[in-house]
Structures are given as C-alpha cells and as structure tokens.
N, C-alpha and C. Protein backbone atom coordinates (compact mmCIF):
# COMPACT_ATOMS: atom_id res chain seq x y z
N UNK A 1 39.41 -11.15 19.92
CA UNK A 1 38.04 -11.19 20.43
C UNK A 1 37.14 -12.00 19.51
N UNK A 2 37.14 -11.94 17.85
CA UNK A 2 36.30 -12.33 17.20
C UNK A 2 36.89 -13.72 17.32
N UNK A 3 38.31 -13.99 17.39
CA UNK A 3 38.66 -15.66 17.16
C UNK A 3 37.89 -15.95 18.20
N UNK A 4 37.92 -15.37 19.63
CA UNK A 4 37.65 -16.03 20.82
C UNK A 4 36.20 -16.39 20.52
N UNK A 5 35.34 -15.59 20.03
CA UNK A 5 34.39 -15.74 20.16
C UNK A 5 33.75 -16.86 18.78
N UNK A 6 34.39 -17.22 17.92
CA UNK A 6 34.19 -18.33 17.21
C UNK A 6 34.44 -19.65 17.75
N UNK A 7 35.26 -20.03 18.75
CA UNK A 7 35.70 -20.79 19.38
C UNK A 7 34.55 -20.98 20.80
N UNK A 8 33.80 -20.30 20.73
CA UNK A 8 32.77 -20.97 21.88
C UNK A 8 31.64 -21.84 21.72
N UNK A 9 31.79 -22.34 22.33
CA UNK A 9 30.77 -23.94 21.84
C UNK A 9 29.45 -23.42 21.50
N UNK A 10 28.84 -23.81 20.36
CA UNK A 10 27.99 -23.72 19.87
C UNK A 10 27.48 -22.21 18.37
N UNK A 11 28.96 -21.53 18.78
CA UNK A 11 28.65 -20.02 17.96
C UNK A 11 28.32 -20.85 16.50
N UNK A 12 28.80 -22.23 15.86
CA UNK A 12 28.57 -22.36 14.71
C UNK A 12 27.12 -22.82 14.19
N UNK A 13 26.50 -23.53 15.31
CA UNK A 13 25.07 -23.52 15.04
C UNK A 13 24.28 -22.18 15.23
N UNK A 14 24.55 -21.22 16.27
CA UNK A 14 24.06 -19.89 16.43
C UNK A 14 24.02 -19.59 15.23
N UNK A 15 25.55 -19.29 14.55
CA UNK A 15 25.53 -18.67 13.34
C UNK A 15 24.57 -18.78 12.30
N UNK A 16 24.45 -20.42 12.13
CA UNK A 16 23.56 -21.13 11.12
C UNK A 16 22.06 -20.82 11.14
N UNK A 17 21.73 -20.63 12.65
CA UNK A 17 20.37 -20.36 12.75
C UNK A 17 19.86 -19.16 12.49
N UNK A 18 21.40 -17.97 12.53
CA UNK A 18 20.64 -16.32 12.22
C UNK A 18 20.66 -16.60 10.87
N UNK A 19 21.51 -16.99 9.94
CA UNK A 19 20.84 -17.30 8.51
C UNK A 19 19.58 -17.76 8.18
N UNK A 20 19.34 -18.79 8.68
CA UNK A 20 18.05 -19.57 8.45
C UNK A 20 16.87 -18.66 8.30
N UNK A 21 16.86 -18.23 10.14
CA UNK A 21 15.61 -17.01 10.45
C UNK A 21 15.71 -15.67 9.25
N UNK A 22 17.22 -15.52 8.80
CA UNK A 22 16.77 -14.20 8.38
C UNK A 22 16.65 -14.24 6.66
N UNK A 23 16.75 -15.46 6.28
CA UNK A 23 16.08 -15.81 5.25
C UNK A 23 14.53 -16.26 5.45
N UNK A 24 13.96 -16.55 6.35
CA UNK A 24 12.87 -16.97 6.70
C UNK A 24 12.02 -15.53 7.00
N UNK A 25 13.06 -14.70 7.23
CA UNK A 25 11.76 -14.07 7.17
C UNK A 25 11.75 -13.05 6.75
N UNK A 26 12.71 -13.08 5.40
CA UNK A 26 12.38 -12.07 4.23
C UNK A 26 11.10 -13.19 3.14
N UNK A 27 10.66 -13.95 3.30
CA UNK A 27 10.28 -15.27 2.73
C UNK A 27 8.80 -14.14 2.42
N UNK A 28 7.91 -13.57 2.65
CA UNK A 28 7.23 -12.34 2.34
C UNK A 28 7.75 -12.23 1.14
N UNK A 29 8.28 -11.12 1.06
CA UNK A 29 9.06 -10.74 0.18
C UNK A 29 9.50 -11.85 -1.13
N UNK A 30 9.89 -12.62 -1.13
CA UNK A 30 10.24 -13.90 -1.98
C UNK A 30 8.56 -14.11 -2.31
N UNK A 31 8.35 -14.34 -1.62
CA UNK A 31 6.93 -14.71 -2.24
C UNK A 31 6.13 -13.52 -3.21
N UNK A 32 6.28 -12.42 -2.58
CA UNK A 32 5.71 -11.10 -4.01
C UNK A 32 7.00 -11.02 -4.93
N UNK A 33 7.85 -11.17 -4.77
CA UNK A 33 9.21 -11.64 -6.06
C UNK A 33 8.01 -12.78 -7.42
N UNK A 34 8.20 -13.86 -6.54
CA UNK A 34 7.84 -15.11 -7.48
C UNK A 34 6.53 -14.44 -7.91
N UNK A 35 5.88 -13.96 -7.18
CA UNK A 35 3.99 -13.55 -7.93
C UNK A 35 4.45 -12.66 -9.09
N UNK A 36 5.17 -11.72 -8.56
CA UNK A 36 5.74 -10.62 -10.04
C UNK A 36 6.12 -11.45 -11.05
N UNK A 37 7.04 -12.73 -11.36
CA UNK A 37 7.66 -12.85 -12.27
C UNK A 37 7.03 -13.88 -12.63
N UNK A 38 6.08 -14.54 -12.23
CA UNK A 38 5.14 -16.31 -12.60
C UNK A 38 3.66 -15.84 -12.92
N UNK A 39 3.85 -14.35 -12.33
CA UNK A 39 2.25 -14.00 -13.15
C UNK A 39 0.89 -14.59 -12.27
N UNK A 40 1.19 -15.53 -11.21
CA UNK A 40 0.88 -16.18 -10.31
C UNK A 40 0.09 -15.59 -9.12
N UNK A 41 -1.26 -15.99 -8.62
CA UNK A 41 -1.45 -15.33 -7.50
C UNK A 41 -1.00 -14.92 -6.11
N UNK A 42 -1.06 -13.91 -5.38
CA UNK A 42 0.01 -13.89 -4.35
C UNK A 42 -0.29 -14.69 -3.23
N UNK A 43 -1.81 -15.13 -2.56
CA UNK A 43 -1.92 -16.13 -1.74
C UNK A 43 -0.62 -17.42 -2.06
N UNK A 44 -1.37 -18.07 -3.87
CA UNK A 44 -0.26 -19.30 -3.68
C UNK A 44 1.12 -19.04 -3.44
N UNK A 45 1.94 -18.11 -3.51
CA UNK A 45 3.59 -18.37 -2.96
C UNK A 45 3.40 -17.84 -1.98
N UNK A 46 2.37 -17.48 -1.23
CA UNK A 46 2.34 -17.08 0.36
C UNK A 46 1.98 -18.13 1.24
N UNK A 47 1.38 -18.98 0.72
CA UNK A 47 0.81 -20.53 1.53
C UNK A 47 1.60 -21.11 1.30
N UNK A 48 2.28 -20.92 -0.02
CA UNK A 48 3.85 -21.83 0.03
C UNK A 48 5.10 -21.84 0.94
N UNK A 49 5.70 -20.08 0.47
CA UNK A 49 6.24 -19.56 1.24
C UNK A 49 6.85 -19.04 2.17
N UNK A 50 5.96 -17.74 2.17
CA UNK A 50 5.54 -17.18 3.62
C UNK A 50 4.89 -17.54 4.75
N UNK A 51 4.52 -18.13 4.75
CA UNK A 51 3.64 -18.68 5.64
C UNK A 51 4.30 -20.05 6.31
N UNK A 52 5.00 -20.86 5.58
CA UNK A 52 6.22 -21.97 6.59
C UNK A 52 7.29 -20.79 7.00
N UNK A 53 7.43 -19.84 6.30
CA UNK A 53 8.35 -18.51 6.68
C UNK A 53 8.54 -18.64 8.28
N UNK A 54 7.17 -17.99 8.25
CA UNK A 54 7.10 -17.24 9.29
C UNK A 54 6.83 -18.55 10.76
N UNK A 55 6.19 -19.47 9.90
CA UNK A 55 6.57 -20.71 11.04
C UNK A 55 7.72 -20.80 11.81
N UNK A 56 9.19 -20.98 10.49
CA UNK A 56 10.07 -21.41 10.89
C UNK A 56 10.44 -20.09 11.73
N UNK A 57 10.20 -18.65 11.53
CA UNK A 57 10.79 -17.82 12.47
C UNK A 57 10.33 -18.29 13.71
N UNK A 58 9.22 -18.24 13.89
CA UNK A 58 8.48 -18.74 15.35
C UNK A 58 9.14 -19.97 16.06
N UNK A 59 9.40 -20.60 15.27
CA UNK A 59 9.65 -22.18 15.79
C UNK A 59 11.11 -22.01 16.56
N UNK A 60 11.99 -21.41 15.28
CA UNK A 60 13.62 -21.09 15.89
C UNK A 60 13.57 -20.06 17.01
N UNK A 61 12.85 -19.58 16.82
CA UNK A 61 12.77 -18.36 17.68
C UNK A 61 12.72 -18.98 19.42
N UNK A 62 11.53 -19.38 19.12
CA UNK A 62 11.21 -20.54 20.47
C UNK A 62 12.05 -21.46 21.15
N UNK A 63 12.82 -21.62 20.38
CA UNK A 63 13.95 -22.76 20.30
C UNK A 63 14.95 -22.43 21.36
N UNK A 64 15.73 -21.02 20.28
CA UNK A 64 16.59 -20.48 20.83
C UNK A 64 16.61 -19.88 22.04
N UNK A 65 14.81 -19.24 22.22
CA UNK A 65 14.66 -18.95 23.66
C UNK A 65 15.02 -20.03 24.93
N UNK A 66 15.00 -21.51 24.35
CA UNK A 66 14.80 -22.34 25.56
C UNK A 66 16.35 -22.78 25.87
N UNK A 67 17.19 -22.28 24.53
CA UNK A 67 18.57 -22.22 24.62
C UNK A 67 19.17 -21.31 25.21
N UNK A 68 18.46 -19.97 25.91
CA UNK A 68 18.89 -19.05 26.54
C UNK A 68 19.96 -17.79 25.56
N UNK A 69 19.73 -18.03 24.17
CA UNK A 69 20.39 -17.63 23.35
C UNK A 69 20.15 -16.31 23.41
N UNK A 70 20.66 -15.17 24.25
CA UNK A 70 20.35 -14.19 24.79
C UNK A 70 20.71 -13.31 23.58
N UNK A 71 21.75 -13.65 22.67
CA UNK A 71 22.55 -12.64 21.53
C UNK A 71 21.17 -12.55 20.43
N UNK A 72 21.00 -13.64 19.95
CA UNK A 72 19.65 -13.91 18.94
C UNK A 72 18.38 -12.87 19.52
N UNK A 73 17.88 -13.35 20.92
CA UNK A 73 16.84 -13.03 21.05
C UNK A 73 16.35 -11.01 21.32
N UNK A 74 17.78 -10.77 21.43
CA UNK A 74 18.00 -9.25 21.80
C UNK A 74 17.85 -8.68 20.20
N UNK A 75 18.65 -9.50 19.41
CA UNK A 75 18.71 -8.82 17.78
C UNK A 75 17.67 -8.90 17.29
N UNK A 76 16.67 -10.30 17.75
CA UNK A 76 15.18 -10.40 17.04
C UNK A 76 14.38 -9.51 17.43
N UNK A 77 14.44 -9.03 19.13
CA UNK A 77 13.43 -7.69 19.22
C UNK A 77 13.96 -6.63 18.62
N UNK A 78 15.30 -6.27 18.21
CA UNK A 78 15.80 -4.96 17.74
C UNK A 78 15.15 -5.13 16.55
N UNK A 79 14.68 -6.12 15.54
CA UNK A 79 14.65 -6.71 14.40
C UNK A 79 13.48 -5.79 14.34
N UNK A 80 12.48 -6.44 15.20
CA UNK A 80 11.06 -6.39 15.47
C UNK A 80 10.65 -4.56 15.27
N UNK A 81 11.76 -4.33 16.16
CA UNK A 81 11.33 -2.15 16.73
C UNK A 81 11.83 -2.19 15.62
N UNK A 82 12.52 -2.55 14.80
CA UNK A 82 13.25 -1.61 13.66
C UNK A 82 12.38 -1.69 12.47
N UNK A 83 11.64 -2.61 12.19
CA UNK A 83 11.18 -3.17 11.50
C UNK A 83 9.76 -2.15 11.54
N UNK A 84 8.95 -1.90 12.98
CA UNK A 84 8.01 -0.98 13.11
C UNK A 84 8.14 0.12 12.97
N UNK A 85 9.29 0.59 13.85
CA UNK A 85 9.57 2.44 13.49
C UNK A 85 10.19 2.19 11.84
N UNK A 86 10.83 1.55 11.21
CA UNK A 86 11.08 1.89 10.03
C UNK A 86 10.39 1.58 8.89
N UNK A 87 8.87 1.01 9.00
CA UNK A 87 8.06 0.76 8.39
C UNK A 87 6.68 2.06 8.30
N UNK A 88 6.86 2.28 9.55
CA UNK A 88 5.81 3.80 9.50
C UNK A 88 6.74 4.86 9.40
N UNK A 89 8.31 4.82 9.34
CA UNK A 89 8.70 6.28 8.41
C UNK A 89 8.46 6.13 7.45
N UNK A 90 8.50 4.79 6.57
CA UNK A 90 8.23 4.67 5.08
C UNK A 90 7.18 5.21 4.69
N UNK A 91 6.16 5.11 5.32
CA UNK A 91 5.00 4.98 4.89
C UNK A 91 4.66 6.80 5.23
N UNK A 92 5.10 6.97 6.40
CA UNK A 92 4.76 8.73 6.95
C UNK A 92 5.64 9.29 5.52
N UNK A 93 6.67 9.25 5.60
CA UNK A 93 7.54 10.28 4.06
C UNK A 93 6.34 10.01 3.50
N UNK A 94 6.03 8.85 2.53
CA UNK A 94 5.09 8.85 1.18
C UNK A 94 3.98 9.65 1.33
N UNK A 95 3.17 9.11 2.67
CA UNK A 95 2.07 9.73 2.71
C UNK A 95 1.99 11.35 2.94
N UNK A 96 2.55 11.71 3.40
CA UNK A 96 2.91 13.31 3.89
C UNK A 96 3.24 14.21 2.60
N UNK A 97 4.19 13.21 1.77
CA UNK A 97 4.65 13.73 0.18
C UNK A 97 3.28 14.09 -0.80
N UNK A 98 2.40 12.91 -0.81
CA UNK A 98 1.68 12.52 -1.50
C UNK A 98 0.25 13.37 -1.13
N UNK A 99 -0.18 13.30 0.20
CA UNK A 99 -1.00 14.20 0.78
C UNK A 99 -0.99 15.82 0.85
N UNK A 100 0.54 15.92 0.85
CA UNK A 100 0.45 17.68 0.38
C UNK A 100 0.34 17.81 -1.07
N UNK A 101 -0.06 16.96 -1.54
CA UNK A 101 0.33 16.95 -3.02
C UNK A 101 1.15 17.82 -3.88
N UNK A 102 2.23 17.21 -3.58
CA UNK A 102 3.83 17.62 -3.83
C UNK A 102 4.26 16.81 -4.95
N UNK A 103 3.72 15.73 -5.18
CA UNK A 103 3.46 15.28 -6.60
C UNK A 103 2.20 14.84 -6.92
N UNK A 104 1.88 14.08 -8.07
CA UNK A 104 1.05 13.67 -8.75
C UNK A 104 1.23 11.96 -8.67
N UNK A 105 1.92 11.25 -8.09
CA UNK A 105 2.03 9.75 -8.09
C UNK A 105 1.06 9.22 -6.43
N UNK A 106 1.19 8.08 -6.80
CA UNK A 106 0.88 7.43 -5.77
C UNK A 106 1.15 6.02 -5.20
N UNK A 107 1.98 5.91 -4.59
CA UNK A 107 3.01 5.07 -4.73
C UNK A 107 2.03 4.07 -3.19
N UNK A 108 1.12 4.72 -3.11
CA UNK A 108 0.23 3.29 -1.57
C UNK A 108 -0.77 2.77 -2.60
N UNK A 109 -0.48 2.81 -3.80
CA UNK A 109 -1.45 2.01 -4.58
C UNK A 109 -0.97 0.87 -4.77
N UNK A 110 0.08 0.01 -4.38
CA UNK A 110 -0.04 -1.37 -3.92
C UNK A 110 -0.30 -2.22 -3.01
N UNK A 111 -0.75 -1.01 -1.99
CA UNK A 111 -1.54 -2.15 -0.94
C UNK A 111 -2.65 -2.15 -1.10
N UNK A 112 -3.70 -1.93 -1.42
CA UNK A 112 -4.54 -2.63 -1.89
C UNK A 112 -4.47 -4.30 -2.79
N UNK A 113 -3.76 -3.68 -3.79
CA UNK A 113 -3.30 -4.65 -4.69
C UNK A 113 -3.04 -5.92 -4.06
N UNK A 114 -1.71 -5.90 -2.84
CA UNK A 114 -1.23 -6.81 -2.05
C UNK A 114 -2.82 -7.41 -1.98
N UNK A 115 -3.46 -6.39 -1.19
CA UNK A 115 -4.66 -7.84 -0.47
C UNK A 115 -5.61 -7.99 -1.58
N UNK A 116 -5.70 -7.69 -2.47
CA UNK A 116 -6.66 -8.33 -3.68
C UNK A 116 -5.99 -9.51 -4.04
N UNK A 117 -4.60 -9.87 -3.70
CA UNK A 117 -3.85 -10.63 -4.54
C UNK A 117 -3.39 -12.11 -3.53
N UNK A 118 -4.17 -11.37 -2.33
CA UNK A 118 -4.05 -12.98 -0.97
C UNK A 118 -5.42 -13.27 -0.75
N UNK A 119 -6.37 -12.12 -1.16
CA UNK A 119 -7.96 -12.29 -0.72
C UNK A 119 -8.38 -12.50 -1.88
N UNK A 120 -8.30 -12.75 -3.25
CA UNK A 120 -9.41 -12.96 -4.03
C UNK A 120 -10.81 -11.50 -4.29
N UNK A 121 -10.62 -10.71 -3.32
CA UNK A 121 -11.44 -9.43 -3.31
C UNK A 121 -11.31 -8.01 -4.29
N UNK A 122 -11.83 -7.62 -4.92
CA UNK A 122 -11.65 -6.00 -5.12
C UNK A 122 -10.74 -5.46 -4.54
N UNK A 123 -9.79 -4.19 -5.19
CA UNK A 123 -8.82 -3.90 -4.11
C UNK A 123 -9.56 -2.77 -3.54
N UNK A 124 -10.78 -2.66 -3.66
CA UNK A 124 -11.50 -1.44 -3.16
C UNK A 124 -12.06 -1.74 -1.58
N UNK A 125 -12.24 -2.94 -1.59
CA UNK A 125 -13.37 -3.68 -0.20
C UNK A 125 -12.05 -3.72 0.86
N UNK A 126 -12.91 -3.67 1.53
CA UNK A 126 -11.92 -3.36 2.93
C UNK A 126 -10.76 -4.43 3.45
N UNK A 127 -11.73 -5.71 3.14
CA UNK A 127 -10.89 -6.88 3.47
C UNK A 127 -9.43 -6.96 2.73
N UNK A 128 -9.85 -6.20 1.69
CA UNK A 128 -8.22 -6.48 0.36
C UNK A 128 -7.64 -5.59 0.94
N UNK A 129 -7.79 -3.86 1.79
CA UNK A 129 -7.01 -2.84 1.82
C UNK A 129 -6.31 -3.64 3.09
N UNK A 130 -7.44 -4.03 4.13
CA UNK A 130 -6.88 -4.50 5.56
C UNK A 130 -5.66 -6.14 5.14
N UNK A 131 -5.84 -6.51 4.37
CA UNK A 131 -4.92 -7.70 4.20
C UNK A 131 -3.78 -7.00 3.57
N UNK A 132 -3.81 -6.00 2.55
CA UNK A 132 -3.03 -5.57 1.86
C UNK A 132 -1.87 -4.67 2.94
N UNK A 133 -2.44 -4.38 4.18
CA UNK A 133 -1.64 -3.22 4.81
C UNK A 133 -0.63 -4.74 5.66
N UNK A 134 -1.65 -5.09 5.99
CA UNK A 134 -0.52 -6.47 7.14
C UNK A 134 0.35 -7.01 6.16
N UNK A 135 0.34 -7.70 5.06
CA UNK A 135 1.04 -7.95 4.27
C UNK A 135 2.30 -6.93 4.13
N UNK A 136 2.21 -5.80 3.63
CA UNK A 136 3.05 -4.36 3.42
C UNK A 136 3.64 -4.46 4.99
N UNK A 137 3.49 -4.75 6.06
CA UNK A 137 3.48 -4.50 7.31
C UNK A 137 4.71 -5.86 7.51
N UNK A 138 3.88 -6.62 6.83
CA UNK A 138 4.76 -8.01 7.76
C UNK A 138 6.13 -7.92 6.82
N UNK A 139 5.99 -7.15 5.71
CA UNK A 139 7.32 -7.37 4.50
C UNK A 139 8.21 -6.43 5.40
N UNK A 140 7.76 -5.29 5.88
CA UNK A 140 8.94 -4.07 6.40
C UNK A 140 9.14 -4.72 7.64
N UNK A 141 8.86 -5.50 8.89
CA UNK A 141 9.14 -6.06 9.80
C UNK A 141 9.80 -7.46 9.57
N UNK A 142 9.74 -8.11 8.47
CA UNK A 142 10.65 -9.44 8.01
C UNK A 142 11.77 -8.82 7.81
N UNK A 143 11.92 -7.78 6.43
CA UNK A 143 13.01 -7.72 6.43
C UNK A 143 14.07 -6.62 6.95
N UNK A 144 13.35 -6.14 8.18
CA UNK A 144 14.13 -5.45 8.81
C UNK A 144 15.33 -6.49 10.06
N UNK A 145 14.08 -7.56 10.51
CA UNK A 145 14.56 -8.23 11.12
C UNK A 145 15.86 -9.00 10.55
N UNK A 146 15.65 -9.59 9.35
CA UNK A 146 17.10 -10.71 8.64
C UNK A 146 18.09 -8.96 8.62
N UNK A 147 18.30 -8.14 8.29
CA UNK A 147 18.76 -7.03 8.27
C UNK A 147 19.57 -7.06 9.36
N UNK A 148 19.13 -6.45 10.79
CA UNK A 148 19.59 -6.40 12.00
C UNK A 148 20.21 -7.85 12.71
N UNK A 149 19.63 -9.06 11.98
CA UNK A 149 20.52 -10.57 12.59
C UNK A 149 22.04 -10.47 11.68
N UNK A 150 22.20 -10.24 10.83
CA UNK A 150 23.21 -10.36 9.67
C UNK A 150 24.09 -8.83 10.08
N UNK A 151 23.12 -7.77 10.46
CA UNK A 151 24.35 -6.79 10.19
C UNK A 151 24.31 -6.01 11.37
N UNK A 152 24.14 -6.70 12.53
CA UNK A 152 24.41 -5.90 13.94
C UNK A 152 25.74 -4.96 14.01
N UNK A 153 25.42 -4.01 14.43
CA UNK A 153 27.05 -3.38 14.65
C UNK A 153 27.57 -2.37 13.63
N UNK A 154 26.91 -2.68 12.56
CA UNK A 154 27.67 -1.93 11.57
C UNK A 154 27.03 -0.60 11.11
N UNK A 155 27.65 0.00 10.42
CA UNK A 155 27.55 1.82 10.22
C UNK A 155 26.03 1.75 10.02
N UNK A 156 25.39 3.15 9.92
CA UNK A 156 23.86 3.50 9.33
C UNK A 156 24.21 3.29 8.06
N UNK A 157 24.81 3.60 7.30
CA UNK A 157 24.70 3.25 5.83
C UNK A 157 24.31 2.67 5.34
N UNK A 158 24.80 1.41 5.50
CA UNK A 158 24.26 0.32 5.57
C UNK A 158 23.24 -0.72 5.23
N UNK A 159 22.30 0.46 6.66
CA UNK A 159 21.08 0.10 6.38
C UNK A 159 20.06 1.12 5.13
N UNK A 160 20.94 1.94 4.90
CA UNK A 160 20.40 2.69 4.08
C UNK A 160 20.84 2.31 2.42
N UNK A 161 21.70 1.53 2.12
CA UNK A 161 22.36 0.28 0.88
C UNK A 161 21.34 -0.17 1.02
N UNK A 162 21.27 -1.10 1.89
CA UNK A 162 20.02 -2.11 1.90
C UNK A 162 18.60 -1.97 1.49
N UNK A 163 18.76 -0.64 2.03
CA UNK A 163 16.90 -0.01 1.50
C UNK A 163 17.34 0.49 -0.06
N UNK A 164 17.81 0.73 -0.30
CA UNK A 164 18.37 1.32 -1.76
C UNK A 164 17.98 0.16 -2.74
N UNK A 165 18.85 -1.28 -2.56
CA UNK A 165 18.57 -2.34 -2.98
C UNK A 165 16.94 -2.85 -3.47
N UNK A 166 16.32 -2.63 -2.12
CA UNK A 166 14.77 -3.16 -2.35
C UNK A 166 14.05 -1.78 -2.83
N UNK A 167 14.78 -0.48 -3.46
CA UNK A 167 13.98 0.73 -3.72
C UNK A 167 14.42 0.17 -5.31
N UNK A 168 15.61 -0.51 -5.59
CA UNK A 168 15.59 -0.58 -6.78
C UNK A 168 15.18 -2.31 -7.81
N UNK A 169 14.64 -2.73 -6.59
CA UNK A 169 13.85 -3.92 -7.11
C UNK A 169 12.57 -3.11 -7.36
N UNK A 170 11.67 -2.28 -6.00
CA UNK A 170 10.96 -2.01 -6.72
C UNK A 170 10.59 -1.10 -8.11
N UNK A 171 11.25 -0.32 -8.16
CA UNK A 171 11.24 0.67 -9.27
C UNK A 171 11.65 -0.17 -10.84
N UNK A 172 12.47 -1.25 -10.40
CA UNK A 172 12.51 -2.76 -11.76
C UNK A 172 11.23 -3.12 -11.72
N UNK A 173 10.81 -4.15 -10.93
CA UNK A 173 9.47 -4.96 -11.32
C UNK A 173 7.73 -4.77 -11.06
N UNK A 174 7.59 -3.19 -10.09
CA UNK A 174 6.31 -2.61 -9.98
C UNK A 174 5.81 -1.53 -11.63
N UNK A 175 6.54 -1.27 -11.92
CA UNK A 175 5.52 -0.50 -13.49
C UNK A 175 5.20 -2.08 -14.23
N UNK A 176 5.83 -2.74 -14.73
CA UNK A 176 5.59 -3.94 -15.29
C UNK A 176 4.19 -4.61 -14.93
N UNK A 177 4.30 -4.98 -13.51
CA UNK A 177 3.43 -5.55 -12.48
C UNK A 177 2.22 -4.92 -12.85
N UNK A 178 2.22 -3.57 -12.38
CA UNK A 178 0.79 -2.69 -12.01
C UNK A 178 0.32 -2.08 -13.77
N UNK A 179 1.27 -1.79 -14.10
CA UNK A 179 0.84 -1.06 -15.50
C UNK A 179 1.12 0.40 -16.22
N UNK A 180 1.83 0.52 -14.92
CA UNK A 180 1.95 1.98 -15.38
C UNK A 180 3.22 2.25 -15.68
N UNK A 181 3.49 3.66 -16.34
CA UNK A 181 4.98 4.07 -16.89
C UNK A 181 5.81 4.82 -15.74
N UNK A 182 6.47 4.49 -15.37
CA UNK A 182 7.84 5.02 -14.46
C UNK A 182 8.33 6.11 -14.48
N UNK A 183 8.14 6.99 -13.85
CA UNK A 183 8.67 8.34 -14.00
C UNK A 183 9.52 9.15 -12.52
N UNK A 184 10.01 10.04 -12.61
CA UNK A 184 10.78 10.61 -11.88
C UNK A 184 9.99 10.83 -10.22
N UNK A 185 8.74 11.32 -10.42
CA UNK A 185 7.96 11.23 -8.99
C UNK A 185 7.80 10.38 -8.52
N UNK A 186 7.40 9.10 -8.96
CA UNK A 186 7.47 7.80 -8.54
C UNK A 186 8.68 7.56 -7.84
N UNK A 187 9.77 7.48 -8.44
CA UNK A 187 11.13 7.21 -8.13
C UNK A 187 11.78 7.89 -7.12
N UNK A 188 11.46 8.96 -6.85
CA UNK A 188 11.76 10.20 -5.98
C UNK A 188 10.57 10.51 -4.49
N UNK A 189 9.65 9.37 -4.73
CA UNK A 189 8.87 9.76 -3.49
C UNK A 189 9.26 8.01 -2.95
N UNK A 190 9.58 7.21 -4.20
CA UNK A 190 9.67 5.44 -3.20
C UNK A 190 10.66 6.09 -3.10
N UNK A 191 12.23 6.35 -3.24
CA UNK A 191 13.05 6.57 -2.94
C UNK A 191 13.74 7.41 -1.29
N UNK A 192 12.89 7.79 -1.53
CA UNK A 192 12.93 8.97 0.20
C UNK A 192 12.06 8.30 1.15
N UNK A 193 10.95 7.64 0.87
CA UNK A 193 11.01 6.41 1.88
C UNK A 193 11.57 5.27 1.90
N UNK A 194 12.31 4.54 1.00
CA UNK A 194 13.26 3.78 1.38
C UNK A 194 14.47 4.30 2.10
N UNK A 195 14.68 5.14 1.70
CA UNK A 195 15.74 6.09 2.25
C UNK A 195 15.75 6.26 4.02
N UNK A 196 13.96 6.61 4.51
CA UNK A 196 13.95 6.72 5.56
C UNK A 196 13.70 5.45 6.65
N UNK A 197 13.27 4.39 5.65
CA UNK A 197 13.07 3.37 6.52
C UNK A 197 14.60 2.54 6.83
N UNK A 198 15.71 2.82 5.59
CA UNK A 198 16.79 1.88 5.58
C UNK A 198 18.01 2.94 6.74
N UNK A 199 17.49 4.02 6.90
CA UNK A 199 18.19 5.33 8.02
C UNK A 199 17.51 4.48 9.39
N UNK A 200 16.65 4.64 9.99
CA UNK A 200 15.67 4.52 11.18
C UNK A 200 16.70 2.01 11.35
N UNK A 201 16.72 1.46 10.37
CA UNK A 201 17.23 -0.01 10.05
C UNK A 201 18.65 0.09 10.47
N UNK A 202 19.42 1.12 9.72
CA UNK A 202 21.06 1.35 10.01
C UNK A 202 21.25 1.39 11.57
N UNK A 203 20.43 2.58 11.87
CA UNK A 203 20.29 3.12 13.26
C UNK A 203 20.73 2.08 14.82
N UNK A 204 19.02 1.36 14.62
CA UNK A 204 19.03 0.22 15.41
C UNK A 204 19.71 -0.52 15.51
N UNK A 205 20.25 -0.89 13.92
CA UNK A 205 21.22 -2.10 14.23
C UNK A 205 22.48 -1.63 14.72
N UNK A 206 23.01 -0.96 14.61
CA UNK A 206 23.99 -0.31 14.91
C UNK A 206 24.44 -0.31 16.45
N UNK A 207 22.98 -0.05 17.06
CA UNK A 207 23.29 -0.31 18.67
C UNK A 207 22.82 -1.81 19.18
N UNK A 208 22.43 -2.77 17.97
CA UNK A 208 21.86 -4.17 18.33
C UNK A 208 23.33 -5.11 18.30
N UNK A 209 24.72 -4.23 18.47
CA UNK A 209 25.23 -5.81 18.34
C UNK A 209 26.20 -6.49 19.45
C-alpha cells in the first residue's frame, strides 16, 4: 500500500510541500527561539520570519487547494481544530491551576511579554496583552498544524513527546529570558499543560490520516 502509494504521480512534490508548510508554520516559534538567544526584539524575527511564515502557509495552502490536494487540505483543517482545542486546554489546565491557587507561579506571565516584545508597549496596556495572546495563539495553532501534516496516523503519544519537547525548551530558555529562578511549580503547572495540549494534538492526528 505504502509502495503503491509513493508511486503516484506527484506524492513526491506533495511530500515536499507538507515539509515546507510545516516548517512554515512553526516559523512563530523560530522567531521567539532567535529573540531568546540574540537578545533581539520579537517584532524583528517576526517581520523576518513569521510573517513570510505564515505567507508561505497561505500561499501553499491556496495552491494545493487549486490542485485538489484533498490529503493536505483535510490535515491542514485537522491542523487548524487541533491547534484550537489544544491551545485552550493549555491554557484552561494553567489557568484553573493557577486561579485556584494551587500554586504560587504564574506561568501566563509571558503573554504579555510576547506583545510588549511585537508592540513596543508596556506589557500592562492592552494593546501588548491583546498582541501578546494572538501571538501565544498563532504559536499553539502553527505548531499543531506542522505536527498533524508530519504525523497523521500515529499513536496519541506522540503528540504528547512532542509537547514534552517544547515543555522542555521552555523550562531551558524562559527563567533566563524573563528573570526568574525555576522551580518545581513552574515546571509542574507548564508541564500539565503541555501535557494536555500535546494529548487533545496526538488525538486528532491520529484520526487525520
């Protein structure tokens, strides 16, 4: 089945293009990478970036629609739902943790940050919280999407590795970043929402392939 299906005209450009997109649109993400480690503001690697990122998703995207590329365009909306429902479990665990105050951390104190760091604003003024949430928003919907193009089909686990991965980038380069010292609540409240967003990621893809 899989030979057969390598052997049909065109699967090798298909192939090429779910790479492309799903590097394109973790490109978010790459861009708050480079701001962490260049010390750099986050607009400039987002005008760099993210922002042809998310072009090129649009553009291929469009593309492939006019190619009738029915396999792509089914995984990009699974991309899309997975990316939403598993972006507001993230965020429901933390906040729910954090709001019963069940610890003492506070782990939504980088969105603000995010939009002070594309707006030039206070992270207090609304414009930095409201840029800061779409930003946080467009990162859990990018890379849910390259997620579900690359790993249709396969176990929940998976997707729950995957969230593990970006729970342990952040827990590396956010105390550095923000300033503060790293401790077990921190680690234990990002952790259970990565946990729940990379469960809700496994899920979908699982029936996306």
């Amino acid at each position: 089945m899989i030979e057969q299906r390598e052997r049909e005209p065109g699967a090798q450009h298909r192939t090429i293009v779910f790479w492309i997109v799903a590097a394109a649109a973790s490109s978010s993400g790459l861009a708050l990478l480079l701001t962490i480690l260049t010390h750099r503001p986050l607009w400039l690697w987002a005008s760099f970036i993210a922002v042809p990122g998310l072009i090129a998703v649009a553009g291929l995207s469009v593309w492939m629609r006019r190619q009738q590329e029915t396999l792509f365009l089914s995984r990009l909306r699974a991309g899309i739902i997975a990316g939403v429902v598993g972006t507001a479990a993230y965020d429901v665990v933390r906040a729910t943790i954090e709001g019963l105050h069940l610890t003492s951390t506070h782990t939504l104190r980088t969105i603000p940050i995010f939009g002070a760091g594309l707006t030039g604003h206070d992270p207090s003024t609304a414009i930095a919280i409201a840029a800061g949430w779409g930003f946080h928003i467009m990162n859990g919907i990018g890379f849910a999407i390259s997620f579900v193009l690359l790993a249709a089909g396969r176990p929940i686990w998976w997707g729950i590795v995957f969230a593990l991965v970006l729970e342990a980038l952040t827990i590396s380069l956010y105390p550095g970043w923000l300033g503060f010292t790293l401790n077990g609540e921190f680690v234990s409240v990002s952790m259970l929402g990565h946990v729940a967003y990379g469960a809700v990621l496994g899920s979908i893809a699982k029936r996306a392939a």
